[in-house]
Protein backbone atom coordinates (compact mmCIF):
# COMPACT_ATOMS: atom_id res chain seq x y z
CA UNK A 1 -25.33 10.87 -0.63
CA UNK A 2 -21.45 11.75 -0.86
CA UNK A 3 -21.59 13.99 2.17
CA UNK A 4 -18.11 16.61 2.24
CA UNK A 5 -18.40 15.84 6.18
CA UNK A 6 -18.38 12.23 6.26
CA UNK A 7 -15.44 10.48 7.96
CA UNK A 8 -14.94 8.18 4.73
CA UNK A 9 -13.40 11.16 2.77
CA UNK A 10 -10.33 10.87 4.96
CA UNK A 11 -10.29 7.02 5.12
CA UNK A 12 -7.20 5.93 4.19
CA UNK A 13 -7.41 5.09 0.75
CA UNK A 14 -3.77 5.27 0.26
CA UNK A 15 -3.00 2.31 1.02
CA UNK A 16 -4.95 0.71 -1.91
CA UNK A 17 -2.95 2.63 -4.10
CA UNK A 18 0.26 0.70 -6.19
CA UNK A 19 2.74 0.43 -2.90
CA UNK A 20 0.79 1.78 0.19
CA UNK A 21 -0.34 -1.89 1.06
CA UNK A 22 3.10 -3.62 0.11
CA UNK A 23 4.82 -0.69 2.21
CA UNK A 24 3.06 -1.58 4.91
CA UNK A 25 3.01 -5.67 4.63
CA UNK A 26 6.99 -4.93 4.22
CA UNK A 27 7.12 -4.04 7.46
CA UNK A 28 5.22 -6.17 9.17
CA UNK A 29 7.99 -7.96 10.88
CA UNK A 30 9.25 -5.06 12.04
CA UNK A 31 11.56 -1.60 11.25
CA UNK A 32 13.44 -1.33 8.18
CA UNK A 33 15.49 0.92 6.49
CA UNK A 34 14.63 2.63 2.82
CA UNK A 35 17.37 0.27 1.02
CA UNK A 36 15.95 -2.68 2.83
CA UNK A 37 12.44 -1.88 1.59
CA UNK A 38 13.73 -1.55 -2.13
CA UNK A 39 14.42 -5.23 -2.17
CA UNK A 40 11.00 -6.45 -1.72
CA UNK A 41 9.98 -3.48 -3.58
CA UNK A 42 12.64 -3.94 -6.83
CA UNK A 43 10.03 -2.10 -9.00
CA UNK A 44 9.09 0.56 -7.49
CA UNK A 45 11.08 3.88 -8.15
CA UNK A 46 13.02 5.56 -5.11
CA UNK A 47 11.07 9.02 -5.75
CA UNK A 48 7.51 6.87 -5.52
CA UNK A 49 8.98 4.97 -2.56
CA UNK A 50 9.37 8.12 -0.77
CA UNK A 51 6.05 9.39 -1.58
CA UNK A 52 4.84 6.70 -0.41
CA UNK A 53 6.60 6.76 2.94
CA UNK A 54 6.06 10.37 3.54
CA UNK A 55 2.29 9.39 2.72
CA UNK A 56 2.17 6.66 5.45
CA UNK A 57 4.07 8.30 7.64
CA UNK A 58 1.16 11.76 7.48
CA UNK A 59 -1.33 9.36 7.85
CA UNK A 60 0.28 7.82 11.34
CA UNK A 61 0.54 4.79 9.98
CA UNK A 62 4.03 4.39 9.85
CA UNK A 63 6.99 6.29 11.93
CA UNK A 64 10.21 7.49 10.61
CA UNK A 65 13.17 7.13 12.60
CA UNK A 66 16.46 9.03 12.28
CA UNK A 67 19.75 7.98 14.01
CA UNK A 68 22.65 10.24 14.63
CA UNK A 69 25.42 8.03 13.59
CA UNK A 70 28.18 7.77 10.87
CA UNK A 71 26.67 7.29 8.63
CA UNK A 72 23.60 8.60 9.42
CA UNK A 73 20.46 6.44 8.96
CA UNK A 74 16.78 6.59 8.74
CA UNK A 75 14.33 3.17 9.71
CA UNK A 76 10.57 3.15 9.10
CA UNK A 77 8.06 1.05 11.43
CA UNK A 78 4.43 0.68 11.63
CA UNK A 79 2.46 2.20 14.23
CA UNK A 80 -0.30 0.66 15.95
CA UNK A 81 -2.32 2.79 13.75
CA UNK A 82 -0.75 1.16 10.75
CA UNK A 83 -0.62 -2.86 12.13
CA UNK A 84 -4.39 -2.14 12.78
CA UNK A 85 -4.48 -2.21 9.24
CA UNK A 86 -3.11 -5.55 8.50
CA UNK A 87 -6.00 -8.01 9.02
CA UNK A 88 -7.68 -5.32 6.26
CA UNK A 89 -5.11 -6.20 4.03
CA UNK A 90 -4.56 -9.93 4.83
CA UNK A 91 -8.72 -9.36 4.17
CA UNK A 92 -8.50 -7.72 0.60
CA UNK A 93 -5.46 -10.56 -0.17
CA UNK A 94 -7.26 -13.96 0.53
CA UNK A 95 -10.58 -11.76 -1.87
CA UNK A 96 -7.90 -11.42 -4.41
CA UNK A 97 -6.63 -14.86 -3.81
CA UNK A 98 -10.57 -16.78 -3.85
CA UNK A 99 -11.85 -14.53 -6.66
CA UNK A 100 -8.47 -13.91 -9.27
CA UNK A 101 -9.59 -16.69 -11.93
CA UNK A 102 -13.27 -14.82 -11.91
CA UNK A 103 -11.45 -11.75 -12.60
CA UNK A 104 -8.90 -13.11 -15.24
CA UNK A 105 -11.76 -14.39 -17.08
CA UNK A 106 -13.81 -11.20 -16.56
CA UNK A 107 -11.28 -9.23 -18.00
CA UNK A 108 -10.36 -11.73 -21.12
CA UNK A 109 -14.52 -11.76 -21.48
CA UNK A 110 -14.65 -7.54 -21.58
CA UNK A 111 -11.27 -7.19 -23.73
CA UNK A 112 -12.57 -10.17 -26.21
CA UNK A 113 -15.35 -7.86 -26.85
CA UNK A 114 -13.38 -5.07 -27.40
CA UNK A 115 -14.90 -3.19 -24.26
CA UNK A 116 -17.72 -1.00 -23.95
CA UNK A 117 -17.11 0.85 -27.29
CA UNK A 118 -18.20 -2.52 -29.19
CA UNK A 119 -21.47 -2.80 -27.60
């Protein structure tokens, strides 16, 4: 069932992770630089922010840029590879977005209980 071989076990699930998605929504409008992605990003930590970057940026979904000025600076963009990933996302949002409430409630339902150990 779980074939080794299968493309899905390279899919990139990375971007369902915390920031990979909110990474790549950030720059959406185009190139930014690692300080201007903290902002939208406040609560992420630098360190993760980088893993996350270097992540993307393996992946092909994003490109790291380095200029040789003074001071030197570094800009991330999407690829094609990684804007081909944005109606996905926009997708996975409006789910969020229509089905949040059912979850809230789910959630409130399963922790009312006291979970699985209860039953």
């Amino acid at each position: 069932m779980f074939d080794t071989a299968c493309p899905s076990a390279e899919s990139p699930f990375r971007i369902a992770d915390k920031w990979g998605g909110m990474v790549v929504l950030c720059l959406e409008a185009g190139p930014r630089r690692f300080t201007e992605l903290r902002v939208p990003l406040r609560r992420v930590a630098p360190k993760v922010l980088t893993e996350t970057l270097r992540s993307l940026e393996r992946d092909g979904f994003i490109t790291r840029t380095v200029f040789d000025e003074n001071p030197p600076h570094v800009e991330y963009a999407l690829t094609p590879l990684g804007r081909s990933l944005l109606p996905a996302i926009e997708a996975c949002r409006e789910w969020g977005f229509a089905n949040l409430e059912n979850m809230r409630e789910a959630r409130d339902r399963y922790d009312g209980t006291g979970g699985p150990e209860a039953a």
